[in-house]
C-alpha atoms as a PDB file:
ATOM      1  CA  UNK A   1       7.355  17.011   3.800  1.00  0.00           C
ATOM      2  CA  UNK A   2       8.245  20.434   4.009  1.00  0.00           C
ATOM      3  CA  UNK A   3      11.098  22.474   2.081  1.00  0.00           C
ATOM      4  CA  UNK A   4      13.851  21.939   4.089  1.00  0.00           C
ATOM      5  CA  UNK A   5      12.876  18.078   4.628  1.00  0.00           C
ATOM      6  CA  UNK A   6      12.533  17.919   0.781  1.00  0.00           C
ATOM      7  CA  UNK A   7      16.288  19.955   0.487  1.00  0.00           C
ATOM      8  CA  UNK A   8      17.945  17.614   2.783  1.00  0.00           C
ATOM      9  CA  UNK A   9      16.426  14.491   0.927  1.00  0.00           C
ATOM     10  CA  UNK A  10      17.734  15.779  -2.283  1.00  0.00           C
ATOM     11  CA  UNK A  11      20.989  16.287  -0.775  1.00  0.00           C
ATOM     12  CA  UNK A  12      21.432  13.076   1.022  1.00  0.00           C
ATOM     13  CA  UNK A  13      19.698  10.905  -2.225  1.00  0.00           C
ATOM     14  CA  UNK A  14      22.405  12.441  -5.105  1.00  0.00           C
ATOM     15  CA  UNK A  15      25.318  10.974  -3.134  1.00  0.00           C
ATOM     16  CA  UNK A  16      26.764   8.809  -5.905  1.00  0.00           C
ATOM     17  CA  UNK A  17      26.751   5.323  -3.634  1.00  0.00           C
ATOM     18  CA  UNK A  18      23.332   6.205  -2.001  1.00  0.00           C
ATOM     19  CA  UNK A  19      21.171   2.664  -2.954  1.00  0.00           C
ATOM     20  CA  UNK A  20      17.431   3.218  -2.679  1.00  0.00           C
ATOM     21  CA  UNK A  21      14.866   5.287  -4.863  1.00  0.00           C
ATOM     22  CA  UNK A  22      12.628   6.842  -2.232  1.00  0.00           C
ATOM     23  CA  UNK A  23       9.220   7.904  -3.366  1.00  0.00           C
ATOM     24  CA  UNK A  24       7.627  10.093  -1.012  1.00  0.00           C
ATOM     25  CA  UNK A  25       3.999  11.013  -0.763  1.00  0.00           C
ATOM     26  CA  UNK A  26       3.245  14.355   0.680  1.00  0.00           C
ATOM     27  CA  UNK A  27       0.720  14.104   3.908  1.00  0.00           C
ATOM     28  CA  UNK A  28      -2.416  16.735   3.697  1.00  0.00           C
ATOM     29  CA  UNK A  29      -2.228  20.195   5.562  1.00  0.00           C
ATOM     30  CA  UNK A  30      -3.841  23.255   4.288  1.00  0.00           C
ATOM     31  CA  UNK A  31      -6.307  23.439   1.840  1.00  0.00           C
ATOM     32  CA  UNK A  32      -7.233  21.301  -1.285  1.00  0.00           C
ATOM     33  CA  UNK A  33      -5.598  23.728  -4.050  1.00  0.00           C
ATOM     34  CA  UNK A  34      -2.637  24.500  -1.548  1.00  0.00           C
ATOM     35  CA  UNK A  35      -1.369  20.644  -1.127  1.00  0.00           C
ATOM     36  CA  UNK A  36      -2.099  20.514  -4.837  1.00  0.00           C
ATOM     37  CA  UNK A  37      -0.413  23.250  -5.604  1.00  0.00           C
ATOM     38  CA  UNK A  38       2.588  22.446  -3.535  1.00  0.00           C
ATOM     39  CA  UNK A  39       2.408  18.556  -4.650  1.00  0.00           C
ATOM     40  CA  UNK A  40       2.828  20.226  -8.885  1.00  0.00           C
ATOM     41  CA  UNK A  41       5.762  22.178  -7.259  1.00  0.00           C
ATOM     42  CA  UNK A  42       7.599  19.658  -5.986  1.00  0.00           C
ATOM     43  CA  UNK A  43       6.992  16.813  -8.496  1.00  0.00           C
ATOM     44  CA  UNK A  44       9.365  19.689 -10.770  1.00  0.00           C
ATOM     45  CA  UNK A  45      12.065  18.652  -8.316  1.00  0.00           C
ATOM     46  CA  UNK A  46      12.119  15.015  -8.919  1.00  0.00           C
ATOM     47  CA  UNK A  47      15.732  13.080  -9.349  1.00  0.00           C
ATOM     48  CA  UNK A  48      16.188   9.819 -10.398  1.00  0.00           C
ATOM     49  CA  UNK A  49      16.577   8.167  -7.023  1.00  0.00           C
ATOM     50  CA  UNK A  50      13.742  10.645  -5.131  1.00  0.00           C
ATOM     51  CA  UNK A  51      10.372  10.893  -6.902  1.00  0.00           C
ATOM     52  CA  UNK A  52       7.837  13.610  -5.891  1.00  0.00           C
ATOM     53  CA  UNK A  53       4.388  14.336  -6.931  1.00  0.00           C
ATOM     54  CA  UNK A  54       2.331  11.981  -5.025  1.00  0.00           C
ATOM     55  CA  UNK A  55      -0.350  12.974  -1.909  1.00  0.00           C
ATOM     56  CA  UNK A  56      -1.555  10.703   1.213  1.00  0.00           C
ATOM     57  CA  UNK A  57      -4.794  11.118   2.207  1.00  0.00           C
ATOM     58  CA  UNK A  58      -5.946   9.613   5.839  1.00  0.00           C
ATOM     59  CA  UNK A  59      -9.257   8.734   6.094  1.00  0.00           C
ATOM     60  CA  UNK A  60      -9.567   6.518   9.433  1.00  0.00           C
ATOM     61  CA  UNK A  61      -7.496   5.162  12.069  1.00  0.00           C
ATOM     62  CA  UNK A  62      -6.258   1.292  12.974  1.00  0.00           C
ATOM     63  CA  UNK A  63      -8.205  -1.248  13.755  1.00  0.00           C
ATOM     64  CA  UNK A  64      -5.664  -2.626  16.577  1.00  0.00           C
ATOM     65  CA  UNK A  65      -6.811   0.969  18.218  1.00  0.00           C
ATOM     66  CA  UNK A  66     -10.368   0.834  17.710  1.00  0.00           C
ATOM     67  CA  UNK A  67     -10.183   3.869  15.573  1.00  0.00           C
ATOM     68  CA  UNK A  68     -10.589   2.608  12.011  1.00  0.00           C
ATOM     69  CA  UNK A  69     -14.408   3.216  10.788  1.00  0.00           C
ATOM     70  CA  UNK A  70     -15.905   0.083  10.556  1.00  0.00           C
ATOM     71  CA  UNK A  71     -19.330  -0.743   8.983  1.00  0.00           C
ATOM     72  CA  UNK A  72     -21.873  -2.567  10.822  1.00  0.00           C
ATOM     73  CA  UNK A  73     -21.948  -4.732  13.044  1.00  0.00           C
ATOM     74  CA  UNK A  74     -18.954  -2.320  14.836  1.00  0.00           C
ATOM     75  CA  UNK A  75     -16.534  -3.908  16.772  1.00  0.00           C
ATOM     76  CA  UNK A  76     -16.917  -6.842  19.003  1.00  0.00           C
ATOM     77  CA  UNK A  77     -16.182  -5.459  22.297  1.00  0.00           C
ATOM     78  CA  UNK A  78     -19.047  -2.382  21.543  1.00  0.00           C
ATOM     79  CA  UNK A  79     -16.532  -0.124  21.588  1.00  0.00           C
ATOM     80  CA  UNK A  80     -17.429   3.322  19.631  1.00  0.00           C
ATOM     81  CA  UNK A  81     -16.767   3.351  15.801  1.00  0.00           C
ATOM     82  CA  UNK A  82     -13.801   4.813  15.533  1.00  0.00           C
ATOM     83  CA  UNK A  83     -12.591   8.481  14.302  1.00  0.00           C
ATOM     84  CA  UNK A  84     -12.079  10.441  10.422  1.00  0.00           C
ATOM     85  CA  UNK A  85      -8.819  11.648  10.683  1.00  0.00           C
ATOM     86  CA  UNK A  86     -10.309  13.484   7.635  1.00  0.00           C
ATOM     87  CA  UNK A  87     -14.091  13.909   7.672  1.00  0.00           C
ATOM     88  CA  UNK A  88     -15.610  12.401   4.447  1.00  0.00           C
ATOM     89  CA  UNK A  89     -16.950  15.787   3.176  1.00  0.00           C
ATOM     90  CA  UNK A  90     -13.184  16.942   3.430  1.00  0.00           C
ATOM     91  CA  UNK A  91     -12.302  13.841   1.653  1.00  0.00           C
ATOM     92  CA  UNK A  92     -14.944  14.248  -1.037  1.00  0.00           C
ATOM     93  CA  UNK A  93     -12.926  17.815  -1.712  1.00  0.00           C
ATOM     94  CA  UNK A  94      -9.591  16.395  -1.777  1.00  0.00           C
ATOM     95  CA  UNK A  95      -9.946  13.656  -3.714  1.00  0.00           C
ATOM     96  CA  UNK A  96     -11.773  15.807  -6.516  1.00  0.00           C
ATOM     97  CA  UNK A  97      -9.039  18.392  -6.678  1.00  0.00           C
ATOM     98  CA  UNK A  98      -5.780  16.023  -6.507  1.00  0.00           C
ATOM     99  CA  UNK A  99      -8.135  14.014  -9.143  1.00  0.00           C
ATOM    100  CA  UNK A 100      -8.625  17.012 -11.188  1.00  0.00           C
ATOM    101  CA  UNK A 101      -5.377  18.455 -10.987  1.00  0.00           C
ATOM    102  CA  UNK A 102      -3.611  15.037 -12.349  1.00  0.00           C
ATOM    103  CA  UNK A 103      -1.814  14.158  -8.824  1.00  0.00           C
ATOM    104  CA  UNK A 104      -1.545  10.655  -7.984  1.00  0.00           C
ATOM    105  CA  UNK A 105      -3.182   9.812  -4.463  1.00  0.00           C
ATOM    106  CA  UNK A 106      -2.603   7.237  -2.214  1.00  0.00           C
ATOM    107  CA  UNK A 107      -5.297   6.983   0.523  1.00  0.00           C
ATOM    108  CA  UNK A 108      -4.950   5.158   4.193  1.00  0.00           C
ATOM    109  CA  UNK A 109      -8.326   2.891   4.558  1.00  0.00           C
ATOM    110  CA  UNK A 110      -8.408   0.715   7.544  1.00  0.00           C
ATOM    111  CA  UNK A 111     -12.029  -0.116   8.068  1.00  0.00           C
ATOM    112  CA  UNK A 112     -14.576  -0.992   5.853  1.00  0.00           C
ATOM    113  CA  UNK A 113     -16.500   2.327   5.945  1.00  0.00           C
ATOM    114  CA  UNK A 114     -13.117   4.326   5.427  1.00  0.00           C
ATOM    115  CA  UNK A 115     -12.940   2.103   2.018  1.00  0.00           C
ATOM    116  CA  UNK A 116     -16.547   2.930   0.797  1.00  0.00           C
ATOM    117  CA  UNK A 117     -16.545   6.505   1.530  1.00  0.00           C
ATOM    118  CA  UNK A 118     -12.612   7.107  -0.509  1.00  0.00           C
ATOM    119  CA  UNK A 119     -14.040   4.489  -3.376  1.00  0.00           C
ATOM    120  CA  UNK A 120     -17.382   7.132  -3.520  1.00  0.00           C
ATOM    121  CA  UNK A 121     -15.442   9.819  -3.545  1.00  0.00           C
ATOM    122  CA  UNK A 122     -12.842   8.426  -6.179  1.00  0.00           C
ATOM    123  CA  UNK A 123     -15.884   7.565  -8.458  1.00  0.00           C
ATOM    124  CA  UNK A 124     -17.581  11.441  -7.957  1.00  0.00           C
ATOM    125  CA  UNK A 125     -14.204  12.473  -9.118  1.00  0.00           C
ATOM    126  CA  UNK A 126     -13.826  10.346 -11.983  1.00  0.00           C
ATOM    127  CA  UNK A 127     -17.121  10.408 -12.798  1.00  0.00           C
ATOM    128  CA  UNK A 128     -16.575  15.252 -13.308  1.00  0.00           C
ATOM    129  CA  UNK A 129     -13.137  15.138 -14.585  1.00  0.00           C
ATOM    130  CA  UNK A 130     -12.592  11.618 -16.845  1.00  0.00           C
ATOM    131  CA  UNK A 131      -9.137  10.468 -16.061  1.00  0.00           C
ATOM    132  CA  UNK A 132      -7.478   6.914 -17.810  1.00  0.00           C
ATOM    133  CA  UNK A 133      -4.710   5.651 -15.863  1.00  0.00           C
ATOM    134  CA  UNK A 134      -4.447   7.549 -12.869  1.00  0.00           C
ATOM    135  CA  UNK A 135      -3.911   4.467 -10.838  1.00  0.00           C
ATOM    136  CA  UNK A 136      -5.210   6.046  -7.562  1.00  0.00           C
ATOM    137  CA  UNK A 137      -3.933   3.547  -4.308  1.00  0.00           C
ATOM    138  CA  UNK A 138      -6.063   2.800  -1.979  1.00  0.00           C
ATOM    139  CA  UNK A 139      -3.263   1.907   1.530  1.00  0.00           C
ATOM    140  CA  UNK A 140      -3.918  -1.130   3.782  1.00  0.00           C
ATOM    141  CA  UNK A 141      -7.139  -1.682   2.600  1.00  0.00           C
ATOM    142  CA  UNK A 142      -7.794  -4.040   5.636  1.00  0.00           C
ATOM    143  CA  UNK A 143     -11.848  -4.830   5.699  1.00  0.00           C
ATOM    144  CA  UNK A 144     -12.291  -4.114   1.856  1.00  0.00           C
ATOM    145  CA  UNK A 145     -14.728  -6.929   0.280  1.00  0.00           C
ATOM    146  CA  UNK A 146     -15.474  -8.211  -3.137  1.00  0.00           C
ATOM    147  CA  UNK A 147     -17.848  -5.901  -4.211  1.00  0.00           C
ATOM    148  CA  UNK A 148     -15.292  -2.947  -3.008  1.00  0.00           C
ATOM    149  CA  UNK A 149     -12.523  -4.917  -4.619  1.00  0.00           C
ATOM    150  CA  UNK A 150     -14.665  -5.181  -7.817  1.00  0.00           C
ATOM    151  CA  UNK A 151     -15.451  -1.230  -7.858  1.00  0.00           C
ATOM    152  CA  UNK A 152     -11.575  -0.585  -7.481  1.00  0.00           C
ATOM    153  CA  UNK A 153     -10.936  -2.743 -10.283  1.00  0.00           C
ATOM    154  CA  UNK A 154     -13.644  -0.677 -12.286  1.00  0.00           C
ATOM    155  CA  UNK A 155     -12.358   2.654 -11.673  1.00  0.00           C
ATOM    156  CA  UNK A 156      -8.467   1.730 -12.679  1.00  0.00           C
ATOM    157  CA  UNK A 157      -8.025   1.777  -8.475  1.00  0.00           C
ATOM    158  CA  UNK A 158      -4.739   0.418  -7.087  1.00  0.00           C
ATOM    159  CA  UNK A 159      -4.669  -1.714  -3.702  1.00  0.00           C
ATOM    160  CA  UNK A 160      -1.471  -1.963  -1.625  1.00  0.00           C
ATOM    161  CA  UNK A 161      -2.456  -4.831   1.066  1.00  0.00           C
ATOM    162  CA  UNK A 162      -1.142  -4.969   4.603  1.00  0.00           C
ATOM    163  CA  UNK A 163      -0.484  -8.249   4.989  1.00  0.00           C
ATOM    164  CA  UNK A 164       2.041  -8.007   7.918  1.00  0.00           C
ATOM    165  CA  UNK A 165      -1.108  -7.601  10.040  1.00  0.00           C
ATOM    166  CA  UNK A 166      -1.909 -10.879   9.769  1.00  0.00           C
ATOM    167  CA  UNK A 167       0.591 -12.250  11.675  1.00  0.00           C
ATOM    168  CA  UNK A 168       1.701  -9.155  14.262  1.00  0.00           C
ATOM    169  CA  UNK A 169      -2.519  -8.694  14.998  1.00  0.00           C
ATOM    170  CA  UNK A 170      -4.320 -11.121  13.406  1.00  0.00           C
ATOM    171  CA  UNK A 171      -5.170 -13.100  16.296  1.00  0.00           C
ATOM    172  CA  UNK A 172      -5.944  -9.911  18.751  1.00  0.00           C
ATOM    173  CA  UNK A 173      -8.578  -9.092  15.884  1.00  0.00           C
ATOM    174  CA  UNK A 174     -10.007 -12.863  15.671  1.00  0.00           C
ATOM    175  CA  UNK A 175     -10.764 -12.261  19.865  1.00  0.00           C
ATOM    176  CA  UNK A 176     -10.860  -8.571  20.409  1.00  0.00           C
ATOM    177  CA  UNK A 177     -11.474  -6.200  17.165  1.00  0.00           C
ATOM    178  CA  UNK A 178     -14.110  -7.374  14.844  1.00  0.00           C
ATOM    179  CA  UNK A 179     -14.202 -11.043  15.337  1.00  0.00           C
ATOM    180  CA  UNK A 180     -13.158 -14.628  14.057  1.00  0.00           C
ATOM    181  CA  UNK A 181     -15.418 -14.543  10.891  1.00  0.00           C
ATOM    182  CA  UNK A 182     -14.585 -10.821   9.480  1.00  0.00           C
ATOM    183  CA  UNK A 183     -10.814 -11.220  10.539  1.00  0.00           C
ATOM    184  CA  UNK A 184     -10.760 -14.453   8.526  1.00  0.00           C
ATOM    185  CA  UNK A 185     -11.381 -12.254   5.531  1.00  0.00           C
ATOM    186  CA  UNK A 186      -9.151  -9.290   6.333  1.00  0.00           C
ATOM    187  CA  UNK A 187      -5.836  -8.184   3.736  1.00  0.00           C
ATOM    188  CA  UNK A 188      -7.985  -9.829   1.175  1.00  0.00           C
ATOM    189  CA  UNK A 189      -4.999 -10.085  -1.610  1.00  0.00           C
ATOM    190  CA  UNK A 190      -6.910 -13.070  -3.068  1.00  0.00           C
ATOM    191  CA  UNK A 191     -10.114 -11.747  -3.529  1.00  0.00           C
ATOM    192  CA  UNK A 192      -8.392  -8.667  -4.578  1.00  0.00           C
ATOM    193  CA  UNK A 193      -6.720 -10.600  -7.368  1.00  0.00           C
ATOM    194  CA  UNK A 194      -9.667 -12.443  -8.344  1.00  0.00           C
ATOM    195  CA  UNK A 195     -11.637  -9.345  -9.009  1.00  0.00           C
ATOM    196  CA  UNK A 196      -8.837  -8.407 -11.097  1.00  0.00           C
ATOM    197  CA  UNK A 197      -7.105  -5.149  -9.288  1.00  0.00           C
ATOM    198  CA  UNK A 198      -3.275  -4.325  -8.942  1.00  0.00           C
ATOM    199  CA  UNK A 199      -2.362  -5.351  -6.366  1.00  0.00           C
ATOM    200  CA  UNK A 200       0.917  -4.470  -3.989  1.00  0.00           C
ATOM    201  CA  UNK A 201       1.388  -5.445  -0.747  1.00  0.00           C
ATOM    202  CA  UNK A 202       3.360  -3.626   2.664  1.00  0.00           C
ATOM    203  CA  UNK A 203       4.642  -3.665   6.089  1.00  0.00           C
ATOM    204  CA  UNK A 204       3.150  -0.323   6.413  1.00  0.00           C
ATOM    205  CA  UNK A 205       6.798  -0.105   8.631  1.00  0.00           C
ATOM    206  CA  UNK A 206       7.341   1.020  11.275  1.00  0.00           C
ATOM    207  CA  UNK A 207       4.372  -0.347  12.091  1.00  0.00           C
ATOM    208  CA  UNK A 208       5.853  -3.566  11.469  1.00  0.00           C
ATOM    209  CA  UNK A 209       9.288  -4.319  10.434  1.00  0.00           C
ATOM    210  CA  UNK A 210       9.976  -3.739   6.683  1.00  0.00           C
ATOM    211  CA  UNK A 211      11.406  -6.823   5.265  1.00  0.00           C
ATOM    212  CA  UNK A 212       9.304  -8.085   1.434  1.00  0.00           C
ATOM    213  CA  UNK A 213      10.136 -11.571   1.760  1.00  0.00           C
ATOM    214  CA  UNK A 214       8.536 -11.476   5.344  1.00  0.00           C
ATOM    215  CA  UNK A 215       5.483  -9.607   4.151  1.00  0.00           C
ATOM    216  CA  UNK A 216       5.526 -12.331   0.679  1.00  0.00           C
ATOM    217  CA  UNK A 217       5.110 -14.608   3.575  1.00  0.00           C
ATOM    218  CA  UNK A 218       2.760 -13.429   5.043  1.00  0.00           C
ATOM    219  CA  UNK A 219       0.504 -12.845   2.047  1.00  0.00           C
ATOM    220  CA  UNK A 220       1.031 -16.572   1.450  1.00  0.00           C
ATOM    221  CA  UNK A 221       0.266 -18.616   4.743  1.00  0.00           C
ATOM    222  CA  UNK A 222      -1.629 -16.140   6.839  1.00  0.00           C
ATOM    223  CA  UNK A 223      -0.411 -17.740   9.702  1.00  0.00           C
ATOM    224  CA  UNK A 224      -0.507 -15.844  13.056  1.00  0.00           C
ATOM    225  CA  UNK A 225       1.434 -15.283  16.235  1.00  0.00           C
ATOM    226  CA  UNK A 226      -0.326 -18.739  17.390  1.00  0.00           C
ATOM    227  CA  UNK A 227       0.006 -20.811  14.526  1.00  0.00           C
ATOM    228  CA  UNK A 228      -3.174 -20.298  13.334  1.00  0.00           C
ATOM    229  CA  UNK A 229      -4.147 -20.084   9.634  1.00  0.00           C
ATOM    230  CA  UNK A 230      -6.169 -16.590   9.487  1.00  0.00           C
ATOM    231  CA  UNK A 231      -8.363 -17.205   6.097  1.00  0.00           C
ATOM    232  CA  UNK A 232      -7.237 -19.549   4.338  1.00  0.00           C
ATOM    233  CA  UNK A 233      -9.392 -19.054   1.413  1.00  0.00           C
ATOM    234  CA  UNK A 234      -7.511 -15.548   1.275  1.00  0.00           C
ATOM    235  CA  UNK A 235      -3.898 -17.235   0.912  1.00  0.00           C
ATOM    236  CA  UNK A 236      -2.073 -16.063  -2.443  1.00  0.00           C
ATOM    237  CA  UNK A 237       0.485 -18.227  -4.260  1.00  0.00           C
ATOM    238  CA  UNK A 238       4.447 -17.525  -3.538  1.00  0.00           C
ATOM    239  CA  UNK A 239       4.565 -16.007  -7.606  1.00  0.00           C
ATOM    240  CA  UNK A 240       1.836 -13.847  -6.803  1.00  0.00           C
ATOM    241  CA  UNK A 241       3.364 -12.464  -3.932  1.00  0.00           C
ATOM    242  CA  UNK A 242       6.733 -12.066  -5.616  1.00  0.00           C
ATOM    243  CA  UNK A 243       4.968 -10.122  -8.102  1.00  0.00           C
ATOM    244  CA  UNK A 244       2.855  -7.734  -5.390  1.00  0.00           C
ATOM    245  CA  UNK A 245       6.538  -6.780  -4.096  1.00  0.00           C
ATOM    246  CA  UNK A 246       8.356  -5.919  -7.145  1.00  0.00           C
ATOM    247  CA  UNK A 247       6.491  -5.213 -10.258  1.00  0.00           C
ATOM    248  CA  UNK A 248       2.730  -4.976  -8.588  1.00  0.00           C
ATOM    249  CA  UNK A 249       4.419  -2.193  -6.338  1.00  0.00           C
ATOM    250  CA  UNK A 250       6.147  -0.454  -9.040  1.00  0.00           C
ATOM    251  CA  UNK A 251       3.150   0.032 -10.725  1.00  0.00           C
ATOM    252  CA  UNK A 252       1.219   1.796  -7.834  1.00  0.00           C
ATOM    253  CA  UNK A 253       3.919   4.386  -8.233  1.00  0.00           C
ATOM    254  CA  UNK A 254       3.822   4.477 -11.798  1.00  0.00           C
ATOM    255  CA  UNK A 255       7.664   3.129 -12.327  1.00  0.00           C
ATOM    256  CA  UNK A 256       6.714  -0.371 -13.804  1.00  0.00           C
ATOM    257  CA  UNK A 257       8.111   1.202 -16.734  1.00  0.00           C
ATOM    258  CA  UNK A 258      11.893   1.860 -15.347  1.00  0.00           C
ATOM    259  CA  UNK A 259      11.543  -0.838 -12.431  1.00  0.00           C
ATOM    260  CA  UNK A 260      10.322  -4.057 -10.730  1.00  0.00           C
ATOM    261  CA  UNK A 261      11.781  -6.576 -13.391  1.00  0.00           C
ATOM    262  CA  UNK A 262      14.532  -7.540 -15.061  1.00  0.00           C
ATOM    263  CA  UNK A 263      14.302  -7.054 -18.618  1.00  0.00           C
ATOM    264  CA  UNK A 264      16.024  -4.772 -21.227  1.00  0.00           C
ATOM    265  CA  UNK A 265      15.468  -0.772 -21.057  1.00  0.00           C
ATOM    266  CA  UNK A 266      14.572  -1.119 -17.345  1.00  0.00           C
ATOM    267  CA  UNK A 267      17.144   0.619 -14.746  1.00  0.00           C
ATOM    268  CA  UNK A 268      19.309  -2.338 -12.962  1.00  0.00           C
ATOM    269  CA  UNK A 269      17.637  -2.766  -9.381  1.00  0.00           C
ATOM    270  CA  UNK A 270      17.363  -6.086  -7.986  1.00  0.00           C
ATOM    271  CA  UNK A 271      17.826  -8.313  -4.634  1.00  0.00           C
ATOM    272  CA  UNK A 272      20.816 -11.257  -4.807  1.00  0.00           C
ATOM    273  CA  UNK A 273      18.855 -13.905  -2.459  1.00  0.00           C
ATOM    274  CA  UNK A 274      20.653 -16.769  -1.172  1.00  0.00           C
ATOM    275  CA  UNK A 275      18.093 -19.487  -2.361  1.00  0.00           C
ATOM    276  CA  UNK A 276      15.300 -19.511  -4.855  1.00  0.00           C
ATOM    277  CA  UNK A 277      11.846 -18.446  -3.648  1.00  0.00           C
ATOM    278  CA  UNK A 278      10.113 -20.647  -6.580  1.00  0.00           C
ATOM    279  CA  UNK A 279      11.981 -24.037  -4.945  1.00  0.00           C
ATOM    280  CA  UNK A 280      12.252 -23.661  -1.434  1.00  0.00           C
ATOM    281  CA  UNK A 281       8.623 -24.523   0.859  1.00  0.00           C
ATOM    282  CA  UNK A 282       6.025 -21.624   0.932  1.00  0.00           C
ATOM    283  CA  UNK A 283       6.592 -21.815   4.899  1.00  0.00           C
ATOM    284  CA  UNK A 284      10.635 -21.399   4.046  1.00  0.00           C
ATOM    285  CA  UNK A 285       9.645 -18.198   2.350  1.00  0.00           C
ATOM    286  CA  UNK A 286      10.834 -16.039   4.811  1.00  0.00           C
ATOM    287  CA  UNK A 287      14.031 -17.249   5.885  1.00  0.00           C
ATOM    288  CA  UNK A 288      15.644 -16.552   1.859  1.00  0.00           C
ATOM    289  CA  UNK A 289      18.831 -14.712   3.089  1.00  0.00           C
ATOM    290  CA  UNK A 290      19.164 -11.465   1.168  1.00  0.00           C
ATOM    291  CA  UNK A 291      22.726 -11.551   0.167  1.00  0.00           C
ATOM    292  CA  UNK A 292      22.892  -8.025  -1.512  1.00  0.00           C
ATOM    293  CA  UNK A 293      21.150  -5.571  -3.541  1.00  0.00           C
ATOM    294  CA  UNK A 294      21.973  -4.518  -6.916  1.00  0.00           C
ATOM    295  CA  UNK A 295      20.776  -0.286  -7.648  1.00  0.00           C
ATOM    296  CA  UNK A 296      21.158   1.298 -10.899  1.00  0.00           C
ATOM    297  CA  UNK A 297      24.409  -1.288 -11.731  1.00  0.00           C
ATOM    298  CA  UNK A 298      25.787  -0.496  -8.452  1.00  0.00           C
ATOM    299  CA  UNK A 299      26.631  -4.105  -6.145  1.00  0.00           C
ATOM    300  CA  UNK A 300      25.591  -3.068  -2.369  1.00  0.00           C
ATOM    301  CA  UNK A 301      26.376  -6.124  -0.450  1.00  0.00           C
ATOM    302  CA  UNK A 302      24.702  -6.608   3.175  1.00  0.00           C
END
């Protein structure tokens, strides 16, 4: 996100009849104190329907590639572990600074190594510069496990699942990746819950199609491409899910306060769906019909 992008964005977001609140995360380049510096800079510019202030971090790659760090016992076909986008001494660095400096950080963990060495790094930089509430988000948080989940929840650490994966590669990692048993226990939303963390979850699109009744789906059957039921122990309930997409994804960016329910005080954004999510069949889930969005009052129909 660089000046011109962030020019255009404001000019293109304060047309009166533009309907979405865009929240963009600046990606690393440059040192620590520079992306800090320029993440404090921009975060001055925020409007109400484009929020700045946030930093991704990338840690590892994806696991459909073979280039997500995994921990032990690697991937099934022996293929090398993976790459660091950003080495985890680099990571150790940025995470203390953007920590330090009061920047809200959302970092990309894939594999289950990528998740220990940002949750190490998150608890180094708590653990110099106290910080309540910072709600750091940990993104995709594929391989994560109890313990990791229980560590997050610790630390005030946010989790925004990729459940899409489960259907669009879930059974390519049950046979190719990291095998039936770890797969069955990947986009852990209900251990995640259990352990007590906020918990969001994405399409991570265009990686996958963005559509939150789709990914609420998902989340809730863990069905695959082949029918298959990937984890069932890992399934969430359709109210959980409707939470992770609205109010359990407004507070990993800190607007729970102005959006993700409908109650008095908060701005007027909502979906018009065509049937009720509570009453139809959890498999029915994704084929609601969006019939129109409401944004700040304003009726956008599809």
């Amino acid at each position: 996100l660089e000046d011109e992008d962030l020019d255009l964005m404001l000019r293109i977001t304060e047309e009166e009849d533009y309907p979405l609140r865009i929240v963009p995360a600046i990606a690393t380049g440059g040192t620590p104190s520079q992306i800090a510096d320029k993440a404090i800079k921009f975060k001055g510019k925020s409007t109400d329907k484009l929020r700045l202030g946030s930093v991704k971090l990338m840690t590892d790659g994806s696991i459909q590639g073979w280039t997500a760090r995994v921990k032990w016992p690697g991937y099934v076909g022996g293929q090398p572990n993976g790459i660091w986008n950003t080495p985890p001494e680099l990571i150790y660095q940025l995470v203390e600074t953007m920590h330090r400096e009061g920047i809200l950080m959302h970092i990309h963990v894939n594999g289950d190594e990528a998740a220990e060495v940002s949750l190490a790094a998150i608890e180094a930089a708590i653990r110099k510069h106290p910080w309540d509430g910072h709600r750091h988000v940990l993104q995709h948080c594929q391989m994560m496990t109890p313990d990791m989940f229980r560590r997050s929840a610790e630390m005030g650490v946010c989790t925004n699942i990729f459940a899409n994966h489960i259907w669009y590669f879930g059974d390519q990692h049950a046979r190719l990746t990291i095998g039936d048993d770890r797969a069955r226990r990947m986009d852990a939303a209900r251990a995640a819950l259990d352990e007590g963390v906020h918990v969001a979850i994405h399409s991570d699109a265009p990686v996958t199609p963005l559509g939150p009744l789709f990914t609420a789906w998902c989340a809730v059957n863990r069905q695959t491409m082949t029918g298959y039921t990937l984890g069932a122990a890992q399934r969430i309930t359709v109210e959980e899910a409707l939470y992770a997409i609205t109010l359990g994804a407004a507070f990993t960016l800190k607007l729970d306060h102005e959006i993700g329910s409908i109650e008095t005080g908060k701005i007027a954004d909502f979906a018009v769906l065509g049937d009720d999510p509570t009453a139809v069949g959890p498999m029915a889930l994704k084929d609601i019909p969006v019939l129109g969005v409401v944004s700040g009052g304003h009726v956008h129909l599809v």
